[in-house]
Protein backbone atom coordinates (compact mmCIF):
# COMPACT_ATOMS: atom_id res chain seq x y z
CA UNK A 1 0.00 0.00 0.00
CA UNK A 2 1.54 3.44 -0.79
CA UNK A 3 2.51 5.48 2.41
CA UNK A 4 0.54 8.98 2.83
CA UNK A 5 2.12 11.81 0.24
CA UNK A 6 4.88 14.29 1.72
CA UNK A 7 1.74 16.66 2.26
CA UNK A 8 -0.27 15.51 5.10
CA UNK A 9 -3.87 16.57 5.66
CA UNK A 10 -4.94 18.80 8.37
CA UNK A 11 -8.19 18.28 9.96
CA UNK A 12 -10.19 16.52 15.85
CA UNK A 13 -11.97 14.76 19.58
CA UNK A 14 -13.58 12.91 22.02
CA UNK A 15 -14.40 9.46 21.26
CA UNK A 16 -17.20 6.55 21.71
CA UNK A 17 -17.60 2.85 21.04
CA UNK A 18 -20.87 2.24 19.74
CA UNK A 19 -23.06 -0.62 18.74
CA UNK A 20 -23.68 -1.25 15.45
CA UNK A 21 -27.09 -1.95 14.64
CA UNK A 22 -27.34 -5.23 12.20
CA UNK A 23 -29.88 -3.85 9.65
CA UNK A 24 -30.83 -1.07 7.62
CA UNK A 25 -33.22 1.76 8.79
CA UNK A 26 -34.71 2.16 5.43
CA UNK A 27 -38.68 1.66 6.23
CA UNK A 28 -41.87 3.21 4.50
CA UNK A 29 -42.34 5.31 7.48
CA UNK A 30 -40.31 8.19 8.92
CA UNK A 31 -37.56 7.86 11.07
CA UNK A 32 -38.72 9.81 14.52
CA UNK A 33 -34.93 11.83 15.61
CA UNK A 34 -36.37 13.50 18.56
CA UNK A 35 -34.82 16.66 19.97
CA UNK A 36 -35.03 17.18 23.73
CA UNK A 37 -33.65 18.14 26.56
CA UNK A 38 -31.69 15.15 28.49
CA UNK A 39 -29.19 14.39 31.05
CA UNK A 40 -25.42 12.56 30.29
CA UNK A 41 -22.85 11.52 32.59
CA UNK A 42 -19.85 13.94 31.07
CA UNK A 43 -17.72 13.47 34.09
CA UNK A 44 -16.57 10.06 36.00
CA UNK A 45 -19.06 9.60 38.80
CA UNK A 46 -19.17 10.52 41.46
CA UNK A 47 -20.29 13.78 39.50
CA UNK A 48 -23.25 14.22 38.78
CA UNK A 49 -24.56 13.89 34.81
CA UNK A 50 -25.13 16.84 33.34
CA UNK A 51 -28.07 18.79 31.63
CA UNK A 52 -27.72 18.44 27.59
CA UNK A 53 -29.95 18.61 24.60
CA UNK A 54 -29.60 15.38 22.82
CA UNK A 55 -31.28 13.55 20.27
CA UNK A 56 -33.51 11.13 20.99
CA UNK A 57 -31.89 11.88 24.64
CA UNK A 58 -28.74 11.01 24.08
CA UNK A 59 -25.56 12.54 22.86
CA UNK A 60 -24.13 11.55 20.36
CA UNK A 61 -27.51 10.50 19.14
CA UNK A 62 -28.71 6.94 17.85
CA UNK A 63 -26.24 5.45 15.30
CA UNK A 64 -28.44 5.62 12.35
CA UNK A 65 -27.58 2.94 9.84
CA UNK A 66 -28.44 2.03 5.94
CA UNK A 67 -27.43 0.49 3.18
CA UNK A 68 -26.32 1.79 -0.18
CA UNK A 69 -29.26 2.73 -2.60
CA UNK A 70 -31.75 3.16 0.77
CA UNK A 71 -33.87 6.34 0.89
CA UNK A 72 -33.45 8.31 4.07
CA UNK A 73 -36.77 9.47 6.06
CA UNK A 74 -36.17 11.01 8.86
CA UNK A 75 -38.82 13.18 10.96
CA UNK A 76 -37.06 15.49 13.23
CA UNK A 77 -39.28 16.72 16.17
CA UNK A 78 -38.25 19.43 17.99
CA UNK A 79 -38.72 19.84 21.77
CA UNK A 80 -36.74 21.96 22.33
CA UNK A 81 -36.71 25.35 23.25
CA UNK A 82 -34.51 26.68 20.47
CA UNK A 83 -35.24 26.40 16.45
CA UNK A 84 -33.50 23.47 15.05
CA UNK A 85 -32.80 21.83 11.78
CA UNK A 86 -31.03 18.53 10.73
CA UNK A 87 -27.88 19.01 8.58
CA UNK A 88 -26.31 15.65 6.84
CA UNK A 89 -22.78 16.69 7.03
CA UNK A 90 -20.92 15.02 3.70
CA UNK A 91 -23.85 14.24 1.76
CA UNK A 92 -23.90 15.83 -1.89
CA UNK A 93 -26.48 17.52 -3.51
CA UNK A 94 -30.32 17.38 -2.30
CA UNK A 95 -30.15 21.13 -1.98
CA UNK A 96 -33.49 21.04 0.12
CA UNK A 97 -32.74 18.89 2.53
CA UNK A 98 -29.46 20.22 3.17
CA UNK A 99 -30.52 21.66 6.45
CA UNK A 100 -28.44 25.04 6.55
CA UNK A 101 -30.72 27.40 7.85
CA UNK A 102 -32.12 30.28 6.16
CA UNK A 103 -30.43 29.59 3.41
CA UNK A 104 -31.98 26.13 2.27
CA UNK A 105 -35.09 25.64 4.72
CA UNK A 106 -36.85 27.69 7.59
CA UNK A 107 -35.46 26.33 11.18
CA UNK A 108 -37.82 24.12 13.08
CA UNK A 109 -39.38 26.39 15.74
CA UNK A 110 -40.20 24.57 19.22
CA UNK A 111 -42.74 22.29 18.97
CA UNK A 112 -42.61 21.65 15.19
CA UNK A 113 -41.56 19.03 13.18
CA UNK A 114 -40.24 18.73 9.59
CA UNK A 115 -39.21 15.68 7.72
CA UNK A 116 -36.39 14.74 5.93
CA UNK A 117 -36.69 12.64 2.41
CA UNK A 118 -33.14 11.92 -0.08
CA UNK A 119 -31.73 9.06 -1.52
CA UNK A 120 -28.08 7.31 -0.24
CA UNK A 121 -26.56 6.76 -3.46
CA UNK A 122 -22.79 7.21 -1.44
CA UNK A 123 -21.88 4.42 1.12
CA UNK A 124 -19.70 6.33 4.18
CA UNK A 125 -19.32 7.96 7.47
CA UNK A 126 -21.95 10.74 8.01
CA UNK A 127 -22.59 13.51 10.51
CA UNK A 128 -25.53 15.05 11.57
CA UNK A 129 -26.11 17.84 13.51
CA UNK A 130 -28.66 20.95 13.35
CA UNK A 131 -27.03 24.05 11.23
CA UNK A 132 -29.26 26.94 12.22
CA UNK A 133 -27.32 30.84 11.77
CA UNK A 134 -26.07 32.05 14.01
CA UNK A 135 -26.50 29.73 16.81
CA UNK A 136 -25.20 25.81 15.31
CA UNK A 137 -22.56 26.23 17.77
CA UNK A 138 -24.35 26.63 20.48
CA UNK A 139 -27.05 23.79 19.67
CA UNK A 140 -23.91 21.48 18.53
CA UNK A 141 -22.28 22.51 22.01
CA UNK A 142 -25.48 20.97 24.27
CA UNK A 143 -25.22 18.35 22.57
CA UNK A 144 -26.83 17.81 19.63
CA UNK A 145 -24.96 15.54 17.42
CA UNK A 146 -24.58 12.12 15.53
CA UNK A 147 -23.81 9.81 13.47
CA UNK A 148 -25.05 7.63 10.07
CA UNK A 149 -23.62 4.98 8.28
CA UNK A 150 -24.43 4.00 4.86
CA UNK A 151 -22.82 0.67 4.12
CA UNK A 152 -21.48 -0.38 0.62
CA UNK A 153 -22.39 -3.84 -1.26
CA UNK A 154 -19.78 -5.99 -0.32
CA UNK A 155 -18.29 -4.91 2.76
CA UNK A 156 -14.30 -4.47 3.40
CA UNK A 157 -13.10 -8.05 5.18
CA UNK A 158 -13.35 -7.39 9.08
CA UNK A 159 -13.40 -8.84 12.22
CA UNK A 160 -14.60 -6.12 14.20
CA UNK A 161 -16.33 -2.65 12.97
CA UNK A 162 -15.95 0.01 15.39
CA UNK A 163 -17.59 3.53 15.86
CA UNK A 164 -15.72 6.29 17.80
CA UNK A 165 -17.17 9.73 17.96
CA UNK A 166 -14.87 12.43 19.06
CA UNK A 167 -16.47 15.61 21.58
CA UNK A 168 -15.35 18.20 24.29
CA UNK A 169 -17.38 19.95 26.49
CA UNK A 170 -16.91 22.92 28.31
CA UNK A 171 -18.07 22.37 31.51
CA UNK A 172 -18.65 25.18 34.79
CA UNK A 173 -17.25 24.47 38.07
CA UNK A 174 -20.41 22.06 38.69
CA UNK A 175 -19.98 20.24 36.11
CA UNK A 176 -23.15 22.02 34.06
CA UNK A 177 -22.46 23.14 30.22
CA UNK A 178 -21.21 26.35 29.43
CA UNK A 179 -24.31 27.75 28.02
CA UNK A 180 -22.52 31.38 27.80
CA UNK A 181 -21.52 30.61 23.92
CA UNK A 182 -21.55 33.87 23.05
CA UNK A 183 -17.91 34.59 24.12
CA UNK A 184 -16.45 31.94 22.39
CA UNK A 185 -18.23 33.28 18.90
CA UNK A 186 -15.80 35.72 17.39
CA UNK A 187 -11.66 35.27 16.13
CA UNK A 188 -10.69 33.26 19.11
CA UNK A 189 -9.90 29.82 18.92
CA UNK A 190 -13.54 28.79 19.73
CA UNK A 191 -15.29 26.76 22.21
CA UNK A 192 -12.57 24.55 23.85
CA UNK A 193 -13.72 22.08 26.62
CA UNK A 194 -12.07 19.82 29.03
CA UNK A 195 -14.20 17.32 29.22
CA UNK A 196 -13.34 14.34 26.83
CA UNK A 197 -16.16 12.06 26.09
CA UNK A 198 -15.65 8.51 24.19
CA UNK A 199 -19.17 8.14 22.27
CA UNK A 200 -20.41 10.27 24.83
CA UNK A 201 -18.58 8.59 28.30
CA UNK A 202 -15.87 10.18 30.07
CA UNK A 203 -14.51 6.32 30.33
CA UNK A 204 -11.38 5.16 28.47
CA UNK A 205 -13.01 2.71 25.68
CA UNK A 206 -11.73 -0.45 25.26
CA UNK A 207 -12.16 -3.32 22.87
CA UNK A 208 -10.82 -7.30 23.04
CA UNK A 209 -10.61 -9.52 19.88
CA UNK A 210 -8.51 -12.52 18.55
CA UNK A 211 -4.91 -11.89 17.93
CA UNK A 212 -4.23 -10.83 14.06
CA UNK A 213 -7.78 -9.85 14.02
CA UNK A 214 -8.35 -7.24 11.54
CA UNK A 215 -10.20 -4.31 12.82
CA UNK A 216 -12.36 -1.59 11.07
CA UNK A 217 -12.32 2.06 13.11
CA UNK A 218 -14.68 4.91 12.10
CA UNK A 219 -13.49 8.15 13.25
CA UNK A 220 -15.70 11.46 13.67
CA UNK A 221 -15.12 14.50 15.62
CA UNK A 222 -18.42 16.44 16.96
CA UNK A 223 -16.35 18.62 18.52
CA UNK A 224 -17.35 22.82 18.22
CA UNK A 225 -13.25 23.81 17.80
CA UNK A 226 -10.83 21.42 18.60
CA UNK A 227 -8.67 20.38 15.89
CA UNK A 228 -6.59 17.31 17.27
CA UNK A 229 -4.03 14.69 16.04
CA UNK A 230 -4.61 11.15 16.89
CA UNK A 231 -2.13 8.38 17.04
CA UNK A 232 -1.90 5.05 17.16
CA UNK A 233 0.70 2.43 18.67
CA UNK A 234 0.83 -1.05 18.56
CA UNK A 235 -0.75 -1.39 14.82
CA UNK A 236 -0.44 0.05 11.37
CA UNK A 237 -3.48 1.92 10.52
CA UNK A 238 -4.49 1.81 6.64
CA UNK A 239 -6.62 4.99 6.09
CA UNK A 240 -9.63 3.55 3.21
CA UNK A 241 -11.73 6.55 3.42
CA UNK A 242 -11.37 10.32 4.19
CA UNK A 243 -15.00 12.44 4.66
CA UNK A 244 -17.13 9.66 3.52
CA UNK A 245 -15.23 9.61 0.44
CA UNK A 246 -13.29 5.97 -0.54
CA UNK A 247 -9.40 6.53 -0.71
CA UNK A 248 -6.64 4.42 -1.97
CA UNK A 249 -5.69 2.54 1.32
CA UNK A 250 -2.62 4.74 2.95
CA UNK A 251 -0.75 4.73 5.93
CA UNK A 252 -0.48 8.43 7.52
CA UNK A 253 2.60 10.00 8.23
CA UNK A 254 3.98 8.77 11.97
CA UNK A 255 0.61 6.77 11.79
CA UNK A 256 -1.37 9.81 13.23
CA UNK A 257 -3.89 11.49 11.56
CA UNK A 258 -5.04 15.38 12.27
CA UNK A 259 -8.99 15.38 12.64
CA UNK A 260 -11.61 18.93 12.28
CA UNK A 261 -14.32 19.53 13.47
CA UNK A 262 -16.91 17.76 11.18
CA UNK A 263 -14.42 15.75 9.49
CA UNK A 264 -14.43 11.62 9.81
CA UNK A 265 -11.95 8.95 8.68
CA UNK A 266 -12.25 5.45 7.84
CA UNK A 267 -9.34 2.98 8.98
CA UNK A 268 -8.51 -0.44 8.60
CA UNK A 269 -5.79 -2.42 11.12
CA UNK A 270 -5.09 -5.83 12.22
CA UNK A 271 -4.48 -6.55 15.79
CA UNK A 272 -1.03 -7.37 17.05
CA UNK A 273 -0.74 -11.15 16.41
CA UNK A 274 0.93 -12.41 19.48
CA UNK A 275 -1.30 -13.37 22.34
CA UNK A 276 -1.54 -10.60 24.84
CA UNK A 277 -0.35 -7.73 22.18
CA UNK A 278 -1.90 -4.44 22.90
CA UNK A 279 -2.34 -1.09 20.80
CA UNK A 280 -3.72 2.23 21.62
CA UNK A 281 -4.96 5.33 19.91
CA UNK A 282 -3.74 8.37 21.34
CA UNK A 283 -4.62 12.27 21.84
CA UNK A 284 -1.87 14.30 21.37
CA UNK A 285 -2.16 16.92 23.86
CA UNK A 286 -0.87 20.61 22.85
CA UNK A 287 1.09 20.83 26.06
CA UNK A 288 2.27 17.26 25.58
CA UNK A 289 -0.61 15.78 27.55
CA UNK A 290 -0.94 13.21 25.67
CA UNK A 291 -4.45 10.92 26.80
CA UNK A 292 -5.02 7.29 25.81
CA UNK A 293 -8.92 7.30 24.07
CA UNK A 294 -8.82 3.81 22.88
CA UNK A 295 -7.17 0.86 24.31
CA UNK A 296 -7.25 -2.66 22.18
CA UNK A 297 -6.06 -6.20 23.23
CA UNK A 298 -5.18 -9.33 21.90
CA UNK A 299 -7.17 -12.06 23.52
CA UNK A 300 -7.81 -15.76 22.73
CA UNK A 301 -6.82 -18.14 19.43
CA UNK A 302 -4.94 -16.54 16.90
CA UNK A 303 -5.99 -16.37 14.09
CA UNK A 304 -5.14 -17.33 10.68
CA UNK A 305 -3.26 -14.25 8.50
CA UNK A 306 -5.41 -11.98 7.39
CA UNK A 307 -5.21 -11.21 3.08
CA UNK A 308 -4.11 -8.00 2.36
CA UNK A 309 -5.52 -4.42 3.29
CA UNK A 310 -7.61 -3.40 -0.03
CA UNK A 311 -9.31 -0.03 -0.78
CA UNK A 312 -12.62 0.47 -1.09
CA UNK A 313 -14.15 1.32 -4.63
CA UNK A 314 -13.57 4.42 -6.69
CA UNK A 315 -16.82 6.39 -6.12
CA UNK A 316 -18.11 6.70 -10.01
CA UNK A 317 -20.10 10.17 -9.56
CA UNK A 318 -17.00 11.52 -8.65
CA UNK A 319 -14.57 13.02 -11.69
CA UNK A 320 -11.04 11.34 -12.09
CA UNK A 321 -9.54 14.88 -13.11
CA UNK A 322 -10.92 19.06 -12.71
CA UNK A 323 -9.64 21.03 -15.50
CA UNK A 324 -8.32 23.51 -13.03
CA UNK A 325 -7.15 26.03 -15.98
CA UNK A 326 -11.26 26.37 -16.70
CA UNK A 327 -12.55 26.58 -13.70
CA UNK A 328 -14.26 29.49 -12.13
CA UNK A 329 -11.65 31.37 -9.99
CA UNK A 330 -12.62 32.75 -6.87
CA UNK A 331 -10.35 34.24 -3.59
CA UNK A 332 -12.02 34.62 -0.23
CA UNK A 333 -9.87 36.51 1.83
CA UNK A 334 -10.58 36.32 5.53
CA UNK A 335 -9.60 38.79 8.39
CA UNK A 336 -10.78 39.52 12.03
CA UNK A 337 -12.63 42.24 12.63
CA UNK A 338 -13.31 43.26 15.93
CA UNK A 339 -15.13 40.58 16.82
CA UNK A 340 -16.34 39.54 13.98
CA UNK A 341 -14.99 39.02 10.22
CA UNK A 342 -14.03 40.55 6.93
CA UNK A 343 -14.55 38.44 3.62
CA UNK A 344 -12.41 40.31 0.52
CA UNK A 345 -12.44 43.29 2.85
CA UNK A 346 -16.48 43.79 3.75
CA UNK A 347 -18.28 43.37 7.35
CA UNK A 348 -19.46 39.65 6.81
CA UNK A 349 -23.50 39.73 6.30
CA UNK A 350 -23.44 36.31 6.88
CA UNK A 351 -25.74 33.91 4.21
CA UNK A 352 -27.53 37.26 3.60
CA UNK A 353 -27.09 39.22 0.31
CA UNK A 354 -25.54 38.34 -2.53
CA UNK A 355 -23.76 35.07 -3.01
CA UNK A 356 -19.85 34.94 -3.15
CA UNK A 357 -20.33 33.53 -6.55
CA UNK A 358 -22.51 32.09 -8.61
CA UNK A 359 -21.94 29.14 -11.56
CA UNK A 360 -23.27 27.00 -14.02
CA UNK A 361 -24.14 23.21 -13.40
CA UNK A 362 -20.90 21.04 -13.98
CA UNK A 363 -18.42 23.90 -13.73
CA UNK A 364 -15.27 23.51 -12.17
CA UNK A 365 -14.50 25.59 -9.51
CA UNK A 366 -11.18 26.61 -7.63
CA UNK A 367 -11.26 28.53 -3.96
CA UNK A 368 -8.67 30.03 -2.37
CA UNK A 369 -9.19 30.49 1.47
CA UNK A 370 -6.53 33.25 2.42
CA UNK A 371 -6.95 33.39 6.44
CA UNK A 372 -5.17 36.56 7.58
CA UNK A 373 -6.67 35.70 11.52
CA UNK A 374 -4.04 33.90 14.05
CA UNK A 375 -5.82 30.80 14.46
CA UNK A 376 -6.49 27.91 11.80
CA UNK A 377 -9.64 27.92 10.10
CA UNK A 378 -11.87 24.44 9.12
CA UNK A 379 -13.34 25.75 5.22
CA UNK A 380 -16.52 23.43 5.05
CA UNK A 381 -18.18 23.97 1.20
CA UNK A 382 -21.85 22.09 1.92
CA UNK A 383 -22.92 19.94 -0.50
CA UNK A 384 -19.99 19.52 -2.50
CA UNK A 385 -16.55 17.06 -2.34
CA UNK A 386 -13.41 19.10 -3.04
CA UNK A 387 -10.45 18.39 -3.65
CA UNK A 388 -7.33 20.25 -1.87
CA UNK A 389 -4.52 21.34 -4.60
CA UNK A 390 -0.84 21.40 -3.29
CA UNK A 391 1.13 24.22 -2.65
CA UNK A 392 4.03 24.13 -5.10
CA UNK A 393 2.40 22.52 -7.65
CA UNK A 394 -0.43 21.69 -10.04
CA UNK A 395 -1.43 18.60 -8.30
CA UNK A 396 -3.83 17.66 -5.70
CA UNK A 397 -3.76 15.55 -2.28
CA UNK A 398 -5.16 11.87 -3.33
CA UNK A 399 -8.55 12.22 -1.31
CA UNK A 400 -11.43 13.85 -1.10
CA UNK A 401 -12.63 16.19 1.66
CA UNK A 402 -15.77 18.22 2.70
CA UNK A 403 -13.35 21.03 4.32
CA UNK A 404 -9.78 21.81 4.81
CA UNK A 405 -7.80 23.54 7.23
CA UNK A 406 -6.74 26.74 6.49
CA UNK A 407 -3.23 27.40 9.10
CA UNK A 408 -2.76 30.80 10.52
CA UNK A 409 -1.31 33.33 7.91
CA UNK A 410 -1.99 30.97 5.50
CA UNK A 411 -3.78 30.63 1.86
CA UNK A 412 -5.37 27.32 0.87
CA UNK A 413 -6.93 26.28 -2.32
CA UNK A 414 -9.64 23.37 -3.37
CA UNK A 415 -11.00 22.89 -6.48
CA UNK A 416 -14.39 20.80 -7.09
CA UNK A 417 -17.17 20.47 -9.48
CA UNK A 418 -20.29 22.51 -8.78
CA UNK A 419 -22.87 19.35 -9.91
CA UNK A 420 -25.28 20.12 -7.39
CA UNK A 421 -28.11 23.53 -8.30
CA UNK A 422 -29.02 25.34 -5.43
CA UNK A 423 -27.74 27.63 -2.66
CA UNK A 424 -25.23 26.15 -0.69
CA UNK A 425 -23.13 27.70 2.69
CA UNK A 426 -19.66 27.90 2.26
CA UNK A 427 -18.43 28.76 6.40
CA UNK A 428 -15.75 27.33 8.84
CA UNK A 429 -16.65 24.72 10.70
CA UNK A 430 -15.44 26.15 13.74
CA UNK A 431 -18.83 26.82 14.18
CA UNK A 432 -18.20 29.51 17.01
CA UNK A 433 -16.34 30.83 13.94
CA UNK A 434 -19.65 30.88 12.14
CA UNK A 435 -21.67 32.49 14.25
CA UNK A 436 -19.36 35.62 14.46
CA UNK A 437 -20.01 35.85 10.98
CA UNK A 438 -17.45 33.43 9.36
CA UNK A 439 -19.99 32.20 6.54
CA UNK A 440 -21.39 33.11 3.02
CA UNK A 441 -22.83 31.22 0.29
CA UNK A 442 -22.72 30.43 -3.20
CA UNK A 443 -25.54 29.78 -6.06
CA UNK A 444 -25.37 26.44 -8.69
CA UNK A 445 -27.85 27.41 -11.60
């Protein structure tokens, strides 16, 4: 398998084990997601749990699960105080059900309901979460978040397929959520918590399986701001798919991988094959905290040698090549403001006014994200899979992502094709970013 390119991809935490469900949702009636207020233990007991919003009372939510070629129906029901919305982060097209309030739907006020209708054509690793501007942070912060799988055909060979969603939370001295959101929303870094959560437990998550068994780990962070690197030790990690898009299997640079907010990975890794062989995957901390999220152990009868690692299929709707030297141009220049932000040199009116740019159906587009602000910036273009174009070169990284990180000081540029008609929000998803006004939109005719 080829090791990752000399350019690795930026994109981070908390982390859960969850159970996979054993058959598609796809039914003739609706999925009920039901928003409402709920409590979670955040913090190792003795503590008390804390007071969330959650779907379906939980957070993350219920591991929604379908197969390729399914129709999603979902009903969200909101009771809640706040107006909500269900965004399917990494889904293409479907402009309507996109869930980015105002832009593509009316919020769902208290009490209300709204349902949810598109076709999977795209096996992956989904998100979703309410997008609702100015206030996703906040609603993503108490807790409303999840996850959906839609499988593909013929499964990669596994012995094990593993969930982890990543979160913080910022908690007050008794261990209640922040709900004072407002002074993370402007240039800052964001809302950073302390609180880890693995699939929503403060609890290390483990997992025991025959030596040499092969293991399949899907990675999302829910998180509001963190932007983390995780490692692992003790295996090789192949990375198959990057933002529910398939890869060509990889492994990552010092076998760590930098995760965004929003952004998900697929990986594929076979248990040490000696009886008793361990592995881990790690936080790095900042400060050089590091903090063990996932332990794994090598229990039992070995097992035969597993075949090679293989990648998963090319996704067909996808193009092989963008003609980058006809595609629509266009330079978004970013800059704090106060506390707010300047796009190309204008107070930010958010996804009011005009759009940054409008295009034809099938055009190829290229964006460059120049971030003049001293913190790093997540890009997230809705509805689309871009690609992100090296530096020094014509040539772009060999995945596909939903957003890129844009460092401090820093221009980055993604090209895509716009195949998708409708308005679509273009924002960072450092979503207390967003709410300070670090979002605008763009038109497919």
């Amino acid at each position: 398998m080829p090791a990752c390119s000399r350019r690795s991809f930026i994109l981070g935490v908390s982390a859960t084990v969850l159970p996979l469900p054993a058959r598609s949702e796809a039914t003739a009636a609706p999925r009920i997601i039901e928003a409402r207020p709920a409590k979670a233990q955040l913090l190792a007991a003795p503590a008390p749990p804390s007071d969330i919003l959650g779907f379906d009372g939980t957070t993350p939510g219920p591991l929604l699960r379908y197969k390729q070629g399914d129709a999603l129906f979902a009903r969200l029901v909101n009771k809640t105080d706040l107006p909500l919305t269900l965004h399917w982060q990494g889904m293409r097209g479907e402009n309507a059900m996109d869930g980015a309030a105002p832009l593509t739907q009316a919020a769902v006020a208290p009490g209300a309901s709204f349902d949810y209708r598109r076709p999977l054509p795209e096996p992956g690793l989904f998100c979703y979460r309410p997008s609702v501007y100015p206030r996703s942070g906040e609603l993503l912060g108490r807790g409303l978040k999840g996850l959906l799988i839609v499988d593909e055909p013929s499964p990669l060979e596994s012995d094990a397929d593993i969930v982890v969603a990543l979160d913080d939370w910022k908690l007050d001295s008794a261990g209640a959520v922040d709900k004072d959101f407002s002074k993370d929303s402007g240039t800052g870094e964001g809302q950073i918590g302390a609180a880890l959560t693995v699939n929503g437990s403060p609890s290390l998550a483990t997992h025991e399986a025959a030596p040499g068994a092969r293991v399949r780990l899907r990675l999302a962070n829910l998180a509001n701001a963190r932007i983390m690197i995780l490692s692992f030790e003790g295996v090789k990690p192949y990375v198959v798919a990057v933002d529910s898009q398939p890869c060509d299997a990889f492994v990552p640079v010092r076998d760590s991988i930098p995760v965004a907010p929003g952004a998900r990975f697929e990986l594929l890794f076979d248990l040490p094959a000696e009886p008793a062989g361990k592995a881990r995957l790690i936080l790095r901390g900042a400060d050089g905290q590091d903090k063990d999220l996932m332990r794994f152990a090598a229990k039992g009868e070995k097992l035969p040698p597993r075949p090679p690692i293989r990648s998963l299929p090319d996704n067909p709707a996808l193009p092989r090549e963008i003609k980058l030297q006809q595609s629509k141009k266009v330079d978004l220049v970013i800059a704090p403001d106060g506390a707010g932000w300047r796009l190309n040199g204008a107070p930010s009116g958010g996804y009011s006014g005009d759009p940054l740019f409008r295009v034809k159906r099938g055009a190829p587009v290229t964006l460059g994200f120049d971030n003049r602000a001293r913190v790093p910036l997540v890009m997230h273009v809705h509805g689309h899979a871009v690609r992100l174009l090296h530096d020094l070169d014509d040539g772009w990284e060999p995945y596909w992502r939903n957003a890129v990180v844009a460092p401090p000081g820093k221009t980055k540029h993604v090209a895509f094709i716009a195949d998708s008609p409708g308005k679509w929000a273009l924002h960072d998803d450092i979503l207390d970013h967003e709410a300070a006004g670090l979002a605008t939109w763009f038109e497919v005719t």
